[in-house]
Protein backbone atom coordinates (compact mmCIF):
# COMPACT_ATOMS: atom_id res chain seq x y z
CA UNK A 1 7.66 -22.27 -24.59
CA UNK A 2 6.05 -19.60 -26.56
CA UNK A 3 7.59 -16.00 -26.09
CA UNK A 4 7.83 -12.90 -28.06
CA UNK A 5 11.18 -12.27 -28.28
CA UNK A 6 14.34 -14.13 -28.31
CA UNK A 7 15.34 -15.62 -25.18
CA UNK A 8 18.52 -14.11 -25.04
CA UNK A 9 16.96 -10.67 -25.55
CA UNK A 10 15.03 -11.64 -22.87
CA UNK A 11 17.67 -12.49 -20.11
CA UNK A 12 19.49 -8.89 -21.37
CA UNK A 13 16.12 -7.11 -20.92
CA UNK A 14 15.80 -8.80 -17.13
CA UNK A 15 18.85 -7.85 -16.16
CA UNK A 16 18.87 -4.38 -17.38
CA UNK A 17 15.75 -4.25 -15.55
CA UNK A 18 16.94 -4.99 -12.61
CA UNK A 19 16.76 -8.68 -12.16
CA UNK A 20 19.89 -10.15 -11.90
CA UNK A 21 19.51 -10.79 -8.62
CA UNK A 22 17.00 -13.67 -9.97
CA UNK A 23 20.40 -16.23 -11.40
CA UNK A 24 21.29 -16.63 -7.22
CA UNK A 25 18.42 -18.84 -6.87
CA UNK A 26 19.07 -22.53 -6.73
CA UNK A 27 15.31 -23.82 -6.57
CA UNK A 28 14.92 -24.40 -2.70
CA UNK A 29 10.87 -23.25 -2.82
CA UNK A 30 10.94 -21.24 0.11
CA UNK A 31 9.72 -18.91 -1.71
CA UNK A 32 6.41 -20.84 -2.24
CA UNK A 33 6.01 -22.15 1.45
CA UNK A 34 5.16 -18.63 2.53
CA UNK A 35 3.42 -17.16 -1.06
CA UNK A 36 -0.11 -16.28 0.06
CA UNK A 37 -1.10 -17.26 -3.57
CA UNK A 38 -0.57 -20.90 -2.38
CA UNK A 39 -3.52 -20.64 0.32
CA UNK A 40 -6.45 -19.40 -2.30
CA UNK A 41 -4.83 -21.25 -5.54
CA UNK A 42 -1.63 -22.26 -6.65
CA UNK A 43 0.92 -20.18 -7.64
CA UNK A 44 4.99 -20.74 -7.78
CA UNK A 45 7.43 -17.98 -7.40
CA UNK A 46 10.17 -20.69 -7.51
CA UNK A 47 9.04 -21.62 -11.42
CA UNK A 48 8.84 -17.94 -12.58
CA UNK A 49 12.68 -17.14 -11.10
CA UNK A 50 13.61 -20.51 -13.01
CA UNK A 51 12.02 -19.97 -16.24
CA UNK A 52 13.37 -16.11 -16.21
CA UNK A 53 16.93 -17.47 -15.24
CA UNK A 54 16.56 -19.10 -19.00
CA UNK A 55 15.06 -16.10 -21.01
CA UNK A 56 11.91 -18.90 -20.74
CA UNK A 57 9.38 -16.52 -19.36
CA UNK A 58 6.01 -15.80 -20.72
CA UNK A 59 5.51 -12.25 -20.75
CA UNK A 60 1.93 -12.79 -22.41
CA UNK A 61 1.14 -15.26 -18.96
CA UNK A 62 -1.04 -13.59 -16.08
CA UNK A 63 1.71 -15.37 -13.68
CA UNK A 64 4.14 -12.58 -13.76
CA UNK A 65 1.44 -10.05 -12.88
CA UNK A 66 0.38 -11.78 -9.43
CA UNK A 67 2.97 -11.10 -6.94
CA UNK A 68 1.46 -8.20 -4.41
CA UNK A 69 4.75 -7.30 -3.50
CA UNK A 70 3.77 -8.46 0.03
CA UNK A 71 7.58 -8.92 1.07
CA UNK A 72 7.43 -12.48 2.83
CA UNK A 73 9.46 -14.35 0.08
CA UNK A 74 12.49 -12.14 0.51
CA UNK A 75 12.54 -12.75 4.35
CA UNK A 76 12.64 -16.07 3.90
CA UNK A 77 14.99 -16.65 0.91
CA UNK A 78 18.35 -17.80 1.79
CA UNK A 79 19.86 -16.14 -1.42
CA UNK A 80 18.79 -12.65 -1.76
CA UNK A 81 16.81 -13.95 -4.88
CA UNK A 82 15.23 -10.28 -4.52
CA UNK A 83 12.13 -11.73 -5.62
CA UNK A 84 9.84 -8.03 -5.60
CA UNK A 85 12.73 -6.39 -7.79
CA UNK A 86 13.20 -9.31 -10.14
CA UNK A 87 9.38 -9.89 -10.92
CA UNK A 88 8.33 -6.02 -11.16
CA UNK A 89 11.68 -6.23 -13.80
CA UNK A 90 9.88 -8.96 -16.11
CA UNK A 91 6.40 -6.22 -15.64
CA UNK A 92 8.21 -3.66 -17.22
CA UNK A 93 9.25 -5.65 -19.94
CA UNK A 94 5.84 -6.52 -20.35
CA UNK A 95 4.70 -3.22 -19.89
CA UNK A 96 7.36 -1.76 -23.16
CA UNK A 97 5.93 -4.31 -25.32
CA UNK A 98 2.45 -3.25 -23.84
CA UNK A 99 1.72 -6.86 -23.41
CA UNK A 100 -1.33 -7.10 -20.37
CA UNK A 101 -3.46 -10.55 -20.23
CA UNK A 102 -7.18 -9.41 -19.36
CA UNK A 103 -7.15 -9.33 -15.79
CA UNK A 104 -4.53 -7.07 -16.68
CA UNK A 105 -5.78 -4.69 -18.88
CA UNK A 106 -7.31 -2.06 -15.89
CA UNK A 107 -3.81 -0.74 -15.84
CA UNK A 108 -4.02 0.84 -19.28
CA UNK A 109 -6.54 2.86 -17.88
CA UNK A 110 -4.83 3.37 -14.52
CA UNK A 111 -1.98 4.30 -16.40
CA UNK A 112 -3.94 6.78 -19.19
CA UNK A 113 -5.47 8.31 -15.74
CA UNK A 114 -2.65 9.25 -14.05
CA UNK A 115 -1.03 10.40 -16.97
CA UNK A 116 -4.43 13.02 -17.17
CA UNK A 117 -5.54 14.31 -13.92
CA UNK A 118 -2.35 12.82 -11.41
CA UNK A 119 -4.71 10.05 -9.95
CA UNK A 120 -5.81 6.50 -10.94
CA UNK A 121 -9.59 7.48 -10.85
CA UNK A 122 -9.62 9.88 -13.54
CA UNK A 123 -11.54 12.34 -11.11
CA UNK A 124 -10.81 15.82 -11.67
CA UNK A 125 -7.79 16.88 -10.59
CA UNK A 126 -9.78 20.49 -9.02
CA UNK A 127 -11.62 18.39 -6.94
CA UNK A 128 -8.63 16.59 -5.03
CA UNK A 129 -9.90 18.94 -1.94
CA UNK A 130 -13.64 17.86 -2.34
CA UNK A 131 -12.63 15.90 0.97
CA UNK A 132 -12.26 18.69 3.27
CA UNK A 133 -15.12 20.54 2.51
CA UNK A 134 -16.97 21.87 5.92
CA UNK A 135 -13.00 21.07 7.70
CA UNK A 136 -10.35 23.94 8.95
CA UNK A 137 -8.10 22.63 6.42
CA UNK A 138 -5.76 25.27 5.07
CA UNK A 139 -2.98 25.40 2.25
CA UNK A 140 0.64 24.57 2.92
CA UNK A 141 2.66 27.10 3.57
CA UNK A 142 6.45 27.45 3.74
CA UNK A 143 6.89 27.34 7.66
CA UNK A 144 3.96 25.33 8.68
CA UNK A 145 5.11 21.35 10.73
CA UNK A 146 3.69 19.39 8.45
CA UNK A 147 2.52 18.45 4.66
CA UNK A 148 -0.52 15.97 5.25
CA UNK A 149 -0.48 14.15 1.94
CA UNK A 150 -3.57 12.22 2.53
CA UNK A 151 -3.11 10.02 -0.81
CA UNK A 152 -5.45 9.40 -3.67
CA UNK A 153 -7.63 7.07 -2.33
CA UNK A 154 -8.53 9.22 0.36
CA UNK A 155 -8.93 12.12 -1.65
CA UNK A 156 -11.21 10.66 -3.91
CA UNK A 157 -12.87 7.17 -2.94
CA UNK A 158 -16.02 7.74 -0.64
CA UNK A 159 -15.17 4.93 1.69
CA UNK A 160 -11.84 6.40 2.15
CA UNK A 161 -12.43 10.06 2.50
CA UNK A 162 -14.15 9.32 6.02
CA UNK A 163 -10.35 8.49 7.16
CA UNK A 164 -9.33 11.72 5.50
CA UNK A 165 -11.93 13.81 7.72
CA UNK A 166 -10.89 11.56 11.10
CA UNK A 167 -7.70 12.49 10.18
CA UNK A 168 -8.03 15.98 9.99
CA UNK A 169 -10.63 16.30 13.11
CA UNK A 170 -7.65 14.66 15.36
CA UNK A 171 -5.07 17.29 13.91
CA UNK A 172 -6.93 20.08 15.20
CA UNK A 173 -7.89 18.45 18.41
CA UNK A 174 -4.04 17.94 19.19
CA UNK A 175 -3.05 21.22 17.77
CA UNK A 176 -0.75 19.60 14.90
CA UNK A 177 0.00 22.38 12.69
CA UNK A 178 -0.59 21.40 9.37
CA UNK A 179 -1.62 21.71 5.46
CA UNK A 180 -2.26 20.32 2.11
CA UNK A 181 -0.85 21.00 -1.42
CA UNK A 182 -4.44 20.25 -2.80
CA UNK A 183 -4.77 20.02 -6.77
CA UNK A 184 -0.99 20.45 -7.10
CA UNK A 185 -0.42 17.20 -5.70
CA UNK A 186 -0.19 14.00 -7.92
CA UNK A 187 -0.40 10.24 -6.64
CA UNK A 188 3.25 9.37 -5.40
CA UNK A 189 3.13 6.85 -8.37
CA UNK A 190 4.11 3.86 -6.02
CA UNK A 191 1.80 1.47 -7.36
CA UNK A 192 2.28 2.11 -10.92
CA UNK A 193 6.03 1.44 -10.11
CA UNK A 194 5.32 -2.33 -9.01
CA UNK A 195 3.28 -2.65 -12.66
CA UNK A 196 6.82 -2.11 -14.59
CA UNK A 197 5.73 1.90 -15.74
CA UNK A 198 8.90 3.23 -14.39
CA UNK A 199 8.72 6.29 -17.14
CA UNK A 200 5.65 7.07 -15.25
CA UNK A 201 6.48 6.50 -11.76
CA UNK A 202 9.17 9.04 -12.65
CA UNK A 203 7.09 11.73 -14.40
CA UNK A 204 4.73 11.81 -10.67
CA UNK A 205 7.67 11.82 -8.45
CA UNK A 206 9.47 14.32 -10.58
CA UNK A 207 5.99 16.49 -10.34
CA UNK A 208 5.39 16.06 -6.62
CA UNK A 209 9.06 16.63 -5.64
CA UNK A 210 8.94 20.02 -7.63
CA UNK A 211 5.61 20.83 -5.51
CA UNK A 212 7.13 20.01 -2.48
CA UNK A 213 10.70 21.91 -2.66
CA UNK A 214 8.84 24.81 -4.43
CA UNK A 215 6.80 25.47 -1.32
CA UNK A 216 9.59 24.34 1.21
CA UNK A 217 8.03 21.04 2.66
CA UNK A 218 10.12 19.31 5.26
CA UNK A 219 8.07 17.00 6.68
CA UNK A 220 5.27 14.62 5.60
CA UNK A 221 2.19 13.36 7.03
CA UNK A 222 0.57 10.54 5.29
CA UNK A 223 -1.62 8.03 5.97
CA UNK A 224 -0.84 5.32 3.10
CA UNK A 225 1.84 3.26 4.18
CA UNK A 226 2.29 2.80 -0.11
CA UNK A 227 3.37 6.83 -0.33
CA UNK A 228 5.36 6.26 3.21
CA UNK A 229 7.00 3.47 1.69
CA UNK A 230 7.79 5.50 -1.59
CA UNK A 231 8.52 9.38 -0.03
CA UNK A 232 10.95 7.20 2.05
CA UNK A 233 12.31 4.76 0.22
CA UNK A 234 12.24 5.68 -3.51
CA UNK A 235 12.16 9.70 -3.82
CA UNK A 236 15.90 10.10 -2.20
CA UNK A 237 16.43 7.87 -5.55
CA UNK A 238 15.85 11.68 -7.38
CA UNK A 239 18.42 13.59 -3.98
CA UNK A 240 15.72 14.61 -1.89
CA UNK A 241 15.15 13.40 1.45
CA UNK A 242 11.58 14.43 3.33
CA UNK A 243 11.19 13.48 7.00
CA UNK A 244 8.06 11.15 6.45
CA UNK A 245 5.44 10.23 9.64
CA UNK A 246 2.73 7.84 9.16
CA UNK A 247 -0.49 8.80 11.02
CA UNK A 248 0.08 5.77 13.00
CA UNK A 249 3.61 6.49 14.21
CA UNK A 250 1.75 10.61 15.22
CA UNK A 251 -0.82 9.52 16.72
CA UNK A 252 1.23 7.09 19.24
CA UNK A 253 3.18 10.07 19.77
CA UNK A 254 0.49 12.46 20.60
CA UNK A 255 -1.18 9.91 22.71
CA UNK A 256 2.41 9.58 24.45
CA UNK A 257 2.56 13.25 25.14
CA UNK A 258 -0.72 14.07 26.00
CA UNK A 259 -1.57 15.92 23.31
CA UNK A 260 -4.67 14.06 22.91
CA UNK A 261 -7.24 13.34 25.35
CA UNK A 262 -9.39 10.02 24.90
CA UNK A 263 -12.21 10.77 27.10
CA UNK A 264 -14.86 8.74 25.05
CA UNK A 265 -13.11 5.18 24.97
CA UNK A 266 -14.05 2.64 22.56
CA UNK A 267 -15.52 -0.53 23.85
CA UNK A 268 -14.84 -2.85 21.66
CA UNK A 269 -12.92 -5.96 20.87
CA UNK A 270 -10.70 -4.83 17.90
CA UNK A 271 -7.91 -7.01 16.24
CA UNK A 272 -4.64 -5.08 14.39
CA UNK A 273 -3.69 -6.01 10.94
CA UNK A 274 -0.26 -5.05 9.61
CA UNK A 275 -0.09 -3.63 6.38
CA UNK A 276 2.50 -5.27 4.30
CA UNK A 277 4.14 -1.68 3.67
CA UNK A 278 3.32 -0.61 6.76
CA UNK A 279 5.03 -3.59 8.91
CA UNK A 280 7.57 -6.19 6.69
CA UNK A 281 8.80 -3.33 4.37
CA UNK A 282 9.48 -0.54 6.82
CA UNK A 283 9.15 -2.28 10.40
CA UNK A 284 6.38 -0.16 11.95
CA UNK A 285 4.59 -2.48 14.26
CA UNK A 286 4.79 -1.12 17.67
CA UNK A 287 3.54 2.32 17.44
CA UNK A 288 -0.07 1.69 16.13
CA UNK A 289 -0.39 -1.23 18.49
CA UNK A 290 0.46 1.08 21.35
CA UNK A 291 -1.76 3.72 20.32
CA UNK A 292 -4.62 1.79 20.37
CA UNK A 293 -4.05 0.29 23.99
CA UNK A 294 -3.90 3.72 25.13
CA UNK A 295 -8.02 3.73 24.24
CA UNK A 296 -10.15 3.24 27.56
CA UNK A 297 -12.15 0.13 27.28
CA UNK A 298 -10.75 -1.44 23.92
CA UNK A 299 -9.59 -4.97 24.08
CA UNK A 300 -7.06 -5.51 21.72
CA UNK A 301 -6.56 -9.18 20.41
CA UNK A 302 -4.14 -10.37 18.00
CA UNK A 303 -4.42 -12.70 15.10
CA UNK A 304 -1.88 -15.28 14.45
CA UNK A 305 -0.70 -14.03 11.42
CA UNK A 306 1.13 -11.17 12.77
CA UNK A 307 3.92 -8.20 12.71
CA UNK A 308 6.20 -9.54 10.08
CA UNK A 309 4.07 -13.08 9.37
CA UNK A 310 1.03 -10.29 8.32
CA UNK A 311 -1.54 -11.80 5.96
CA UNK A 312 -1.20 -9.77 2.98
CA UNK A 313 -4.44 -8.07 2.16
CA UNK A 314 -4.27 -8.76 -1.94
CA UNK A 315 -3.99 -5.46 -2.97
CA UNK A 316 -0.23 -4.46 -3.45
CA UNK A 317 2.09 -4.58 -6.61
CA UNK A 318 -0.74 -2.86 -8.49
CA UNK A 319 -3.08 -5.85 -7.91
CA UNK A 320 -5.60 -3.21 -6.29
CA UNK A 321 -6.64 -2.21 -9.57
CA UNK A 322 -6.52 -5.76 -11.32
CA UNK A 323 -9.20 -8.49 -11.69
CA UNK A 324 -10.01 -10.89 -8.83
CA UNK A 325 -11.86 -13.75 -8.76
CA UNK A 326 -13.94 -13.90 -5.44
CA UNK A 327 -12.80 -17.19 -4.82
CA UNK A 328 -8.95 -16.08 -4.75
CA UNK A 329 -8.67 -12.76 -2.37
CA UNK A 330 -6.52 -13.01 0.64
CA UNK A 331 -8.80 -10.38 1.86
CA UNK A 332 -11.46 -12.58 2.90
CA UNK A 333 -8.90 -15.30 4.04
CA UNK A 334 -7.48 -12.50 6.54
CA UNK A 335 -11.37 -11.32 7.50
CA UNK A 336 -11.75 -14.68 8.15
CA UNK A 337 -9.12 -14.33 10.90
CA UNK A 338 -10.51 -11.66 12.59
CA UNK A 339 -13.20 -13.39 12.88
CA UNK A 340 -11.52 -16.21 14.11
CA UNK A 341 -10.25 -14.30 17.14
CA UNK A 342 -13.21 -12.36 18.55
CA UNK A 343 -12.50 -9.02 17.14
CA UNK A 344 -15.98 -7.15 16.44
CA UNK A 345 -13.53 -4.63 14.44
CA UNK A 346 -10.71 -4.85 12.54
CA UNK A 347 -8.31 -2.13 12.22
CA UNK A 348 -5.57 -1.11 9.73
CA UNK A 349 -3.91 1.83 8.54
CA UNK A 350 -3.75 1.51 4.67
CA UNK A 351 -6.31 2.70 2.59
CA UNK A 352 -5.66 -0.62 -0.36
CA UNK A 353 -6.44 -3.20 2.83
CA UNK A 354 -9.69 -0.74 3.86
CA UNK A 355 -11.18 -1.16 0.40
CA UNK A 356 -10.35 -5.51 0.30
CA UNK A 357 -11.83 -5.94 3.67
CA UNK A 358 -14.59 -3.49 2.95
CA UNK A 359 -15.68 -5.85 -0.29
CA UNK A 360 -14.84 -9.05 1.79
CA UNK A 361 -17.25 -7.86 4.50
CA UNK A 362 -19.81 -9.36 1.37
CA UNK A 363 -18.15 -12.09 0.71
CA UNK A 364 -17.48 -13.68 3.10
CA UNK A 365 -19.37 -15.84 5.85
CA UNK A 366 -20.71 -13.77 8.65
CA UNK A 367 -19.07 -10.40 7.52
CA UNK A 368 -21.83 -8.41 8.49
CA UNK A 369 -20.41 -9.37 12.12
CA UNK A 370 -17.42 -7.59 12.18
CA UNK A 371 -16.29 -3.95 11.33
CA UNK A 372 -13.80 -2.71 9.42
CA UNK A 373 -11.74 0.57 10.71
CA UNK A 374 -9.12 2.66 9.91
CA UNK A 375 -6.70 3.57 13.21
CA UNK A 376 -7.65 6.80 12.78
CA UNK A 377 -11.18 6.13 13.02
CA UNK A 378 -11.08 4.50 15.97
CA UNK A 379 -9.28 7.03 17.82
CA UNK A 380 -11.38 10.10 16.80
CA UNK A 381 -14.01 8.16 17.99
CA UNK A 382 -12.58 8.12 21.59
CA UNK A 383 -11.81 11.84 21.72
């Protein structure tokens, strides 16, 4: 097998990677049983940990670039292979020899973009506010609850930004003091992280941790479960800890408290889908799905592929800004299985499964039949 450097360099470079973790495994293919790669193609976790064990792998191979980081190998592995860690160790490996196959090559870009102007669209970095125009949205302030941290994607993609605005419009219906750090703030560089980049991933937390301290921020309001996962999990890493909220745990508290009235009600049949770093990474299932019973006249039904057995939506480990074939998205598998149980809308809270479902709402068979919602939306509609 075919690699660019020696294969004892190779084993060195893993484990100083952090993928040592990856010479516990003894082959069982659990791993596989539960890879959502193995229900659009055919894909083997199990082979990659073996061939790494050896120094064997292929950093030139697209294989080692197709994990989403979903989290449903580790729960099932019965020797804390550490899967996510191990394969995001053999990215950066890739990533020092700058060695991406072509579905690949979109994170050079990525990369080049948030090196530039602090988000992976190469927008301006002025026009991070462009979002709020027409909204009482004000600048942080030392003092003030919270920090919303809406995220790039809903700072800049137009899809996206609607959840931005619902966000905003419920904030000031509840009375939730809050503001934004605006231009000053930089993606939370979580994605980048699962492509290998880790001198990057560094540079933006070391940037947005400087912002935030500067202007005494305490606690954090966002509505990616990709910068909840990181502000909680990854920036104490640098000896800072935030209090972070996701919009979905707020919002069940504000319905709880009666800080928000839903006099509208939403009709509809909707169906919840668990973002993988919403749910299996950080074990926030209840709150959303309370929050949205608490809506007069919604019917909430679930899929079977639920809580921590979620259906990845495709787009995690930096695979949101990678190449696709149509034929191989777990997004339209999962839109399928909305579908499949009545739901005229399907709701989520993670701006990476909004934009999959939004594209498999054309790929798929009878998309145009069901809607696709962020939590938010849905309750700002019932105000």
């Amino acid at each position: 097998m075919e690699t660019v450097t020696p294969f004892k360099e190779i084993v060195d470079a893993i484990k100083a990677s952090g993928g040592d973790a990856f010479k516990y495994c003894y082959q069982c293919g659990m791993c596989d049983t539960v890879c959502p790669w193995n229900r659009v193609g055919s894909f083997s976790m199990r082979k990659l940990v073996r061939e790494a064990t050896f120094g064997l792998t292929e950093i030139e191979s697209e294989d080692i670039w197709r994990c989403t980081t979903c989290g449903k190998c580790p729960q099932v592995c019965p020797r804390g292979v550490r899967q996510i860690e191990s394969g995001i160790a053999l990215r950066r490996i890739a990533t020092e020899y700058d060695v991406f196959p072509k579905p690949v090559e979109p994170i050079r870009t990525i990369a080049a973009n948030l090196r530039a102007e602090g988000n992976p669209f190469g927008e301006d970095r002025a026009k991070r506010t462009k979002w709020a125009e027409g909204l009482d949205v004000r600048e942080f302030t030392e003092g003030v609850e919270f920090l919303y941290s809406p995220g790039c994607y809903l700072s800049y993609d137009p899809r996206a930004r609607k959840i931005a605005r619902a966000t905003v419009e419920i904030l000031n219906q509840a009375g939730v003091e809050f503001g934004i750090l605006g231009p000053r703030e930089s993606c939370c560089g979580e994605s980048i992280r699962k492509t290998g980049d880790e001198a990057l991933f560094k540079s933006l937390a070391r940037q947005n941790i400087a912002a935030l301290v500067d202007r005494g921020v305490k606690k954090i309001l966002v509505s990616s479960p990709h910068c909840y996962h990181t502000y909680t999990n990854e920036y104490p890493e640098f000896m800072v800890h935030f209090e972070v909220v996701h919009i979905s745990q707020l919002l069940h508290r504000l319905l709880a408290e009666g800080r928000l009235q839903l006099k509208t009600g939403y009709a509809r049949t909707v169906t919840w889908h668990d973002p993988c770093y919403l749910g299996r990474h950080n074990g926030v299932y209840d709150e959303p799905r309370e929050a949205l019973r608490k809506v007069p006249g919604l019917q909430l039904n679930e899929m079977t592929e639920s809580r921590k057995d979620s259906f990845c939506c495709g787009g995690g480990g930096g695979r949101i800004w990678m190449e696709t074939p149509k034929a191989e998205r777990f997004s339209d598998v999962r839109l399928g299985q909305a579908i499949g149980v009545g739901a005229q809308v399907l709701v989520t809270a993670c701006p990476y499964c909004i934009t999959n479902f939004e594209d498999s709402r054309l790929n798929v068979k009878n998309g145009e039949a069901i809607e696709v919602k962020d939590i938010t939306e849905v309750i700002r509609d019932a105000l």
